[in-house]
Protein backbone atom coordinates (compact mmCIF):
# COMPACT_ATOMS: atom_id res chain seq x y z
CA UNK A 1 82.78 89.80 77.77
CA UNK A 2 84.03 86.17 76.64
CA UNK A 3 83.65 83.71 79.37
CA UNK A 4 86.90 82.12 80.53
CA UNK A 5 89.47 84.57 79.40
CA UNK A 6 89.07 87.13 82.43
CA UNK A 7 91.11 86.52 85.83
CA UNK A 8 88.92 86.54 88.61
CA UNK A 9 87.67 89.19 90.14
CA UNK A 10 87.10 89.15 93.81
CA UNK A 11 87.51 90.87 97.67
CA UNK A 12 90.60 91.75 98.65
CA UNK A 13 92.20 93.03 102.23
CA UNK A 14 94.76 95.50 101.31
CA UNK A 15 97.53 96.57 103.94
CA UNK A 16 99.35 99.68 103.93
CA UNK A 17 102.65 98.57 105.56
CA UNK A 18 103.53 102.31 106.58
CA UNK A 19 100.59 102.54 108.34
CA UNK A 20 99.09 99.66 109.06
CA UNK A 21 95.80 100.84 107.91
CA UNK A 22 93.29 97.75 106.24
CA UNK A 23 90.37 98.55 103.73
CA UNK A 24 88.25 95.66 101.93
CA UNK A 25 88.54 95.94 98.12
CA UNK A 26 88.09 94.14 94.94
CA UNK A 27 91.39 93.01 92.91
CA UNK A 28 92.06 90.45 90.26
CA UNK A 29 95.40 89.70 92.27
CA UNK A 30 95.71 86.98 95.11
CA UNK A 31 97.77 86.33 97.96
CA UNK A 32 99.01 83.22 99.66
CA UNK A 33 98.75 85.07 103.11
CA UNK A 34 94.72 85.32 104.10
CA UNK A 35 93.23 86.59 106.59
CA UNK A 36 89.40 86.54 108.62
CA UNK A 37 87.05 89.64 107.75
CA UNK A 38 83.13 89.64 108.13
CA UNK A 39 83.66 85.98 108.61
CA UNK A 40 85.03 85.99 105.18
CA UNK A 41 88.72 84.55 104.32
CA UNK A 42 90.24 87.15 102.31
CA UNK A 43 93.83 87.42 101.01
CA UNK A 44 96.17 89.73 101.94
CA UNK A 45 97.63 92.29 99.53
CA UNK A 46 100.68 94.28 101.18
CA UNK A 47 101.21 97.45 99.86
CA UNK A 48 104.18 99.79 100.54
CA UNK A 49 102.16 103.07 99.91
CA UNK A 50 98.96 104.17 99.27
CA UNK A 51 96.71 107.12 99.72
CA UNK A 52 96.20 106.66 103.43
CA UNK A 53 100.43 107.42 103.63
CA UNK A 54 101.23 109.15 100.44
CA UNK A 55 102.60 112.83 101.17
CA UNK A 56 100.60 114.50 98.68
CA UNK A 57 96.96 113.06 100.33
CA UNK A 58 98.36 113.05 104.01
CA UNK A 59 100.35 116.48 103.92
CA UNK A 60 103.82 114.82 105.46
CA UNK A 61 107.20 114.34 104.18
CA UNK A 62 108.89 111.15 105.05
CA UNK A 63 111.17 108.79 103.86
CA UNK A 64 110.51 105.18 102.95
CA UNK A 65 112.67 102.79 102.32
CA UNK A 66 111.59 99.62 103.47
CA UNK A 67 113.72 97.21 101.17
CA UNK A 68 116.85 98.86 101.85
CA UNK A 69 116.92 100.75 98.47
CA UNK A 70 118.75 103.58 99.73
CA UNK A 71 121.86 100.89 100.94
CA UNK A 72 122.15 98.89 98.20
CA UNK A 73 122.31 102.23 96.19
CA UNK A 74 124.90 103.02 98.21
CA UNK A 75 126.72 99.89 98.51
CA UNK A 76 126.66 99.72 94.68
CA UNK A 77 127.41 102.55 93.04
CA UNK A 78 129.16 104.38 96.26
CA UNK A 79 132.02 102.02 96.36
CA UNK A 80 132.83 102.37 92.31
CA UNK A 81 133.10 106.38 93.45
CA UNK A 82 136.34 105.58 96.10
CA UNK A 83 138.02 103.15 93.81
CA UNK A 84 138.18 105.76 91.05
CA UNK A 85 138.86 108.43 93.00
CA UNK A 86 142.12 105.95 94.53
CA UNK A 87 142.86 104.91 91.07
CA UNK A 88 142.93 108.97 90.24
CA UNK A 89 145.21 109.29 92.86
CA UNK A 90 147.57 106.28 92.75
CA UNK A 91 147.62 107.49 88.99
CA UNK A 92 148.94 111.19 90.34
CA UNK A 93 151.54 109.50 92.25
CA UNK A 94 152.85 107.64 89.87
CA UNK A 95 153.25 110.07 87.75
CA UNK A 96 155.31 111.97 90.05
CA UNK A 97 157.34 109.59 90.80
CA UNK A 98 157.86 108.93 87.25
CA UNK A 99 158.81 113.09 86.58
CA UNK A 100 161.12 112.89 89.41
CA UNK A 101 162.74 109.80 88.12
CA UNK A 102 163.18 111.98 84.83
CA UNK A 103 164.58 114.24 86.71
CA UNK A 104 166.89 111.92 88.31
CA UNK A 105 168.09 110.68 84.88
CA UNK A 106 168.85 114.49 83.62
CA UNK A 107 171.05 115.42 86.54
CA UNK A 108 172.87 111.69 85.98
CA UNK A 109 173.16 112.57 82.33
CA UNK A 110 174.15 116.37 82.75
């Protein structure tokens, strides 16, 4: 390997957020958030799943959403869902209206 080119390569804490579980490691990424292990600073890398929650190594179903993914989803695309189903409709109505105008006309003009 060239010297210079590589990120560091160093311990880590990771920290399942699901769980809560910790486990020393070795990562190229840092953290601004550290904290004492062994006497050692280390920084903290969150993580929002990992084998110690995942439901195909624990055996449980759950649902995570811990941004809010599931909302904003909602928020987002739900609301484009009722305004064209009330555009759909105000569009039925007026069309009704505008047939029984025409039909309005035709008795006036019979």
């Amino acid at each position: 390997m060239r010297n210079g080119i590589h990120p560091a390569y160093h311990r880590v804490l990771y920290l399942d957020s699901s769980t809560s579980e910790e486990w020393v490691g070795f990562s190229t990424q840092t953290s601004k958030e550290m904290k004492a292990v062994d006497g050692d600073e280390l920084p903290v890398i969150r993580l929002d799943i990992s084998a110690k929650s995942h439901p195909f190594w624990t055996g449980q179903a759950r649902t995570l959403d811990t941004e809010g993914r599931i909302d904003r989803f909602t928020r987002r695309y739900g609301r484009r869902k009722a305004v064209v189903e009330k555009v759909a409709a105000e569009k039925v109505a007026a069309d009704k209206v505008a047939a029984d105008d025409q039909v309005a006309a035709d008795k006036v003009a019979e």
